[in-house]
Protein backbone atom coordinates (compact mmCIF):
# COMPACT_ATOMS: atom_id res chain seq x y z
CA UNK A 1 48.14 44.45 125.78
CA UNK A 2 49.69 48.22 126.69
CA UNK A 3 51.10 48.65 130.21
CA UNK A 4 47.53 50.87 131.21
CA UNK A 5 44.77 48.87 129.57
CA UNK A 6 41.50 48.77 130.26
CA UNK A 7 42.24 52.25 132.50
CA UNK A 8 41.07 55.18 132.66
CA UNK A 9 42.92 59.03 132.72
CA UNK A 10 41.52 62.41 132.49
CA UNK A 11 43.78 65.57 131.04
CA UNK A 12 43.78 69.06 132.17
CA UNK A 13 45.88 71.50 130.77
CA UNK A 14 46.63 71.11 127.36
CA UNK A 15 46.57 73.50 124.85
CA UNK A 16 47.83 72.35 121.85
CA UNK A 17 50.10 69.89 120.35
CA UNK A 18 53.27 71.14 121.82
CA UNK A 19 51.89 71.32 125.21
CA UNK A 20 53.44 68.71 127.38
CA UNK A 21 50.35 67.24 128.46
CA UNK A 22 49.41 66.62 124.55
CA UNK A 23 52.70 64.30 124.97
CA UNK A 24 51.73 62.46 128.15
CA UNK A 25 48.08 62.11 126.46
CA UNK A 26 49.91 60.65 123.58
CA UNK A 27 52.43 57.78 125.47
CA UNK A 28 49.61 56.94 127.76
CA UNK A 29 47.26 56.24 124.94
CA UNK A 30 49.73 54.07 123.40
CA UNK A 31 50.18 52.04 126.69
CA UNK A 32 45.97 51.67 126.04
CA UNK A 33 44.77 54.14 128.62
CA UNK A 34 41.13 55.66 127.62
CA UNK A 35 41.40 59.11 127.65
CA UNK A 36 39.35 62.77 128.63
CA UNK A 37 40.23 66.01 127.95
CA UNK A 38 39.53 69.64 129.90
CA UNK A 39 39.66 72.64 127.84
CA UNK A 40 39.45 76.35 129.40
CA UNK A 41 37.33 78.49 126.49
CA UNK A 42 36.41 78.37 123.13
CA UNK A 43 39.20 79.58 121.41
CA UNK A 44 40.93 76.78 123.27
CA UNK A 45 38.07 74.07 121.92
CA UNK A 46 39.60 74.23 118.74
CA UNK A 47 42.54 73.37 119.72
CA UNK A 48 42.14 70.47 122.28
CA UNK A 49 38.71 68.51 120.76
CA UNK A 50 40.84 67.41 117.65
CA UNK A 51 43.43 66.15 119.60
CA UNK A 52 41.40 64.62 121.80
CA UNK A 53 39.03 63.19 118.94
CA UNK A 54 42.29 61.71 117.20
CA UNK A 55 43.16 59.63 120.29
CA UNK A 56 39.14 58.58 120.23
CA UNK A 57 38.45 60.27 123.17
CA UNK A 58 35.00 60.80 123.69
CA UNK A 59 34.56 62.88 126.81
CA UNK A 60 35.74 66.82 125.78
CA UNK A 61 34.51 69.12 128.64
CA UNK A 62 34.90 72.66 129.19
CA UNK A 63 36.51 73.17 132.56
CA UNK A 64 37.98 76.88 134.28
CA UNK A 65 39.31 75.67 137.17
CA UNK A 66 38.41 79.02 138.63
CA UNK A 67 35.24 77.74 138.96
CA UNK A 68 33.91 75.14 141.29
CA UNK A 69 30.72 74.05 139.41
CA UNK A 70 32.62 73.17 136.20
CA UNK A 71 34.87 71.29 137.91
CA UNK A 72 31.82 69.72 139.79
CA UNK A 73 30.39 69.40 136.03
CA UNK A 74 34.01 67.41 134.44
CA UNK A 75 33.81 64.70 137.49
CA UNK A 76 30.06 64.11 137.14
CA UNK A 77 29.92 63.31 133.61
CA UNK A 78 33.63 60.72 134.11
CA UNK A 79 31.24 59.32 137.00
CA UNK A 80 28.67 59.02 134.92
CA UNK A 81 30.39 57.64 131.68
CA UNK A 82 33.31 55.23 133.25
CA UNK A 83 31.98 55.19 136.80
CA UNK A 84 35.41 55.57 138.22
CA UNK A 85 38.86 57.04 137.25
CA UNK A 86 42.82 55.76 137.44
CA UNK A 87 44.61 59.00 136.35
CA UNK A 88 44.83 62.39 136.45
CA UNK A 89 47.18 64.93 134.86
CA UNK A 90 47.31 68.13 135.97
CA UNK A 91 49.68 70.33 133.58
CA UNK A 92 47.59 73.87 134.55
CA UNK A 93 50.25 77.21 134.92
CA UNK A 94 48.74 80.69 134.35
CA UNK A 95 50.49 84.34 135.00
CA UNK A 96 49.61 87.78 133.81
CA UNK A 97 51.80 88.23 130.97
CA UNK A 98 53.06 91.60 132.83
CA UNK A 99 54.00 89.35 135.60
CA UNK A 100 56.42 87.33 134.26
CA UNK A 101 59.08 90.34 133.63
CA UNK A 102 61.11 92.74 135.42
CA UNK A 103 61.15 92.56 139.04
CA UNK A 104 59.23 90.54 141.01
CA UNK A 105 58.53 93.26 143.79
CA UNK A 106 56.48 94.84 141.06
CA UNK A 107 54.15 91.58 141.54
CA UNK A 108 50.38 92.78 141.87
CA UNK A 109 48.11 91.38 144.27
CA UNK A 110 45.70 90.58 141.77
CA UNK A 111 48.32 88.66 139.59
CA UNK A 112 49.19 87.30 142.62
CA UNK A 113 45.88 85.92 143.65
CA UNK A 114 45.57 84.99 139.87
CA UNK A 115 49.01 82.53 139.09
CA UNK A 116 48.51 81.26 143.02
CA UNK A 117 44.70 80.33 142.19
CA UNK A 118 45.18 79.04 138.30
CA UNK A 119 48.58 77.14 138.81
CA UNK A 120 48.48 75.64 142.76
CA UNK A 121 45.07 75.80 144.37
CA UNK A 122 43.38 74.06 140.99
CA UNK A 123 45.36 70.95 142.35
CA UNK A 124 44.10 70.65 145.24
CA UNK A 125 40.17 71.41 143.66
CA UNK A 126 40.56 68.80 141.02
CA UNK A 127 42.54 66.28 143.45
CA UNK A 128 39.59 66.53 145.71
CA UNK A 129 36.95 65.47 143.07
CA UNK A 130 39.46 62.99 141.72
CA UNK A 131 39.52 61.16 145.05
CA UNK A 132 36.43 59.44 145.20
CA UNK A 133 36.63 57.96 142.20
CA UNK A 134 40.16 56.58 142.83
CA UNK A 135 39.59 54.88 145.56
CA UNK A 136 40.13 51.24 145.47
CA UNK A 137 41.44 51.38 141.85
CA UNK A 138 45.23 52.57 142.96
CA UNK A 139 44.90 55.72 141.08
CA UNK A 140 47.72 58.19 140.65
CA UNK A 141 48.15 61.89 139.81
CA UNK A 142 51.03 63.92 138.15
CA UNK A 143 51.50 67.71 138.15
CA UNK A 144 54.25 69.91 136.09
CA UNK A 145 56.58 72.16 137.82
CA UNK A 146 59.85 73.82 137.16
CA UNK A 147 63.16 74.92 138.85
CA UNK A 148 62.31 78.25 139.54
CA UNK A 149 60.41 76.89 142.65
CA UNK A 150 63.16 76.52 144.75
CA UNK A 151 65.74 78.81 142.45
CA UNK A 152 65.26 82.58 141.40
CA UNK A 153 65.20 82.54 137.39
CA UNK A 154 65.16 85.71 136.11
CA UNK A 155 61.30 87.01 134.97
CA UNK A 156 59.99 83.92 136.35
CA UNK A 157 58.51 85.90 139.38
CA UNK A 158 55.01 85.16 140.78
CA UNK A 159 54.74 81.73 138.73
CA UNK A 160 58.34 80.64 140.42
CA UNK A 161 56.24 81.33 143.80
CA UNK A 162 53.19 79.40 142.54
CA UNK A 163 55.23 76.75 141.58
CA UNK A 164 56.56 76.42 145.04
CA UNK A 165 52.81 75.95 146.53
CA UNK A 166 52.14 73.37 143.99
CA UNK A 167 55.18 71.27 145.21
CA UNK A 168 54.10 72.13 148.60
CA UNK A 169 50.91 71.11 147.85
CA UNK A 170 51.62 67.95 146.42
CA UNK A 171 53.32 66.62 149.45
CA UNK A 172 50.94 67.30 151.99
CA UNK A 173 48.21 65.80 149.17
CA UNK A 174 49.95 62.80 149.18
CA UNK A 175 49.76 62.79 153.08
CA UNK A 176 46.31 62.73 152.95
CA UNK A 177 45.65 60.62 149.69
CA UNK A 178 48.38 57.58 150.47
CA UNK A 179 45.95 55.97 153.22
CA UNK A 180 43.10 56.05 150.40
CA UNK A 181 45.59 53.91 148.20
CA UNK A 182 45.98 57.10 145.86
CA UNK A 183 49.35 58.30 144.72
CA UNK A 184 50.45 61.70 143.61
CA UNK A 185 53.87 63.13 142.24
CA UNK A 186 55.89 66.26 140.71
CA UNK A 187 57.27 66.27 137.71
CA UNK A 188 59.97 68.97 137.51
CA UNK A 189 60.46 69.52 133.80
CA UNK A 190 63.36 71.37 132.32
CA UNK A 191 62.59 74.51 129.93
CA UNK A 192 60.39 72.90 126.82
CA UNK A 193 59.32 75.38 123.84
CA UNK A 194 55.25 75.24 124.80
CA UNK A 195 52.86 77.76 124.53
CA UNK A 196 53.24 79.00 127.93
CA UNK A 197 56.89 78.69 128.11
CA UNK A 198 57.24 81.03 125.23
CA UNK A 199 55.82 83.81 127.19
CA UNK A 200 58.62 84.25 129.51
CA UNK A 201 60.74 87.60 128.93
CA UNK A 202 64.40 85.62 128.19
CA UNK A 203 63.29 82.04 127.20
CA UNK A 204 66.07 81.66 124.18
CA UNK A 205 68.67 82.54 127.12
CA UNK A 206 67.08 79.76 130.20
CA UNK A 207 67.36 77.21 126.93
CA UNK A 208 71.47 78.10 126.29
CA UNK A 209 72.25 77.93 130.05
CA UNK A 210 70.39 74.84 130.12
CA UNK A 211 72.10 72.72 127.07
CA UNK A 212 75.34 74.55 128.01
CA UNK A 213 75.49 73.44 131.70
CA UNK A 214 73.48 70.40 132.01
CA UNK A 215 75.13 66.98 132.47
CA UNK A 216 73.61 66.12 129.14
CA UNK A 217 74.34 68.92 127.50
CA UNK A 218 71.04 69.22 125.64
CA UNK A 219 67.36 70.38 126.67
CA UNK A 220 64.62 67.63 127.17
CA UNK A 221 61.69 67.41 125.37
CA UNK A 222 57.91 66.95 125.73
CA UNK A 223 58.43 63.53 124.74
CA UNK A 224 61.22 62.75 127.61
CA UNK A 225 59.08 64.41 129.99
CA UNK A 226 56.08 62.19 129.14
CA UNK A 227 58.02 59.08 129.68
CA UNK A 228 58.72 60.09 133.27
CA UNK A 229 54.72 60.24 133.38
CA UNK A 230 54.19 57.18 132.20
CA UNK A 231 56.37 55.86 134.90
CA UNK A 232 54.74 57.44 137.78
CA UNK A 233 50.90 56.78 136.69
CA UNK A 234 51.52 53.30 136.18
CA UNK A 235 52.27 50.21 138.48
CA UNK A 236 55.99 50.46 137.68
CA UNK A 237 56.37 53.57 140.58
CA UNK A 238 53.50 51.71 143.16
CA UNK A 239 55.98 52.93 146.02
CA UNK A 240 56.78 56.64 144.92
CA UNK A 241 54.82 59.03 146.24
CA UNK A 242 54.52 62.67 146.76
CA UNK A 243 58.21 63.13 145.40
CA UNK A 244 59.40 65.56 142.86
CA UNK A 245 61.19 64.03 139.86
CA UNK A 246 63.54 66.34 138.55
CA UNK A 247 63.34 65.63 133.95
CA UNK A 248 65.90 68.56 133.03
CA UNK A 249 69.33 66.96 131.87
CA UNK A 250 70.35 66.62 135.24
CA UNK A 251 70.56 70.47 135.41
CA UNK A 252 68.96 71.04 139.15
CA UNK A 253 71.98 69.08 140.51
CA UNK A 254 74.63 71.64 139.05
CA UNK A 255 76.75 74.38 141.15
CA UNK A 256 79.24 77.09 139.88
């Protein structure tokens, strides 16, 4: 018997098998969790159903978290098929590409509106349709964040501000989800070569700082991050909510 038997987790936000999300997919599957998958496109379908078909997942839904009535549609057919839901991860970032270098004054409002929507406010939509089924089942929800919330990181820009409303967000979620028996918690990940990450103007350099100045000395990987999932969608964190758990080597509690 795994540590998550018998339960029941749905997965937005990966997009291939680097992505961090593939990884928590992967440990909680392990631990016996039953599994569903989001994907945002086509080109993205290719990606995510054989993933998601290698764990035996059999609910594979579209899902643009720009738009309401897919994520109406995603909840309606868990409802249908399992009737109720445990977990949810939420590991969704997006940025104009031309956003994410040079300065951040340069930010458009239409990138703005964009990284704010795509990476914080598709929380709070999914969390809401998440809810219902949770209740009574002491369900529990993770997001991904990063340091350049609270910390200016150079070419991070509008998704270092988007960041910061997710972590905002999560806290006054947890507010209002703790009296339905629902927890919900930030994972602060160090810099991990995904996809997304790659995008950033200056990656190669956040990495050297990072393994250079970190307690550890080393970056973490998908795999370390995942563990620290585990731990907060399962029984073993029943009293942590709302918190922000920093996975980066230790490097967020570093001065000069």
């Amino acid at each position: 018997m795994g540590l998550l038997s018998g339960k029941k987790g749905i997965i937005f936000g990966v997009a291939n098998e680097k992505s961090i999300g593939w990884a928590i997919a992967q440990i909680l599957h392990k631990e016996g969790m039953e599994l569903a998958f989001s994907y945002a496109g086509e080109a993205l379908e290719s990606r995510v159903r054989p993933l998601a078909e290698s764990l035996g997942s059999r609910i594979v839904v579209p899902c643009d978290v720009s738009d309401d009535s897919q994520i109406d549609n995603v909840f309606d057919i868990v409802k249908q098929e399992w009737g109720g839901l445990d977990v949810m991860v939420h590991s969704l970032a997006f940025a104009k590409k031309e956003e994410l270098k040079g300065e951040f004054l340069n930010t458009t409002r239409d990138g703005f509106r964009i990284a704010l929507e795509i990476s914080a406010f598709s929380l709070v939509a999914l969390a809401k349709r998440a809810a219902p089924l949770m209740e009574g089942r002491n369900g529990s929800m993770v997001t991904l964040s990063y340091y350049g919330s609270e910390k200016v990181i150079a070419n991070y820009n509008v998704m270092g501000v988007a960041k910061a409303a997710l972590e905002a967000s999560v806290r006054y979620l947890a507010a209002d989800l703790g009296p339905k028996g629902i927890r919900i918690n930030t994972i602060s990940a160090g810099p991990v070569k995904t996809l997304a990450a790659m995008g950033i103007s200056g990656f190669k350099q956040i990495l050297d700082v990072v393994e250079a100045k970190s307690p550890l000395r080393r970056n973490v990987s998908q795999e370390d991050v995942a563990k620290t999932a585990l731990y907060l969608l399962s029984g073993l964190s029943s009293g942590v909510t709302g918190e922000i758990i920093y996975v980066d080597s230790g490097f967020n509690i570093m001065g000069f």
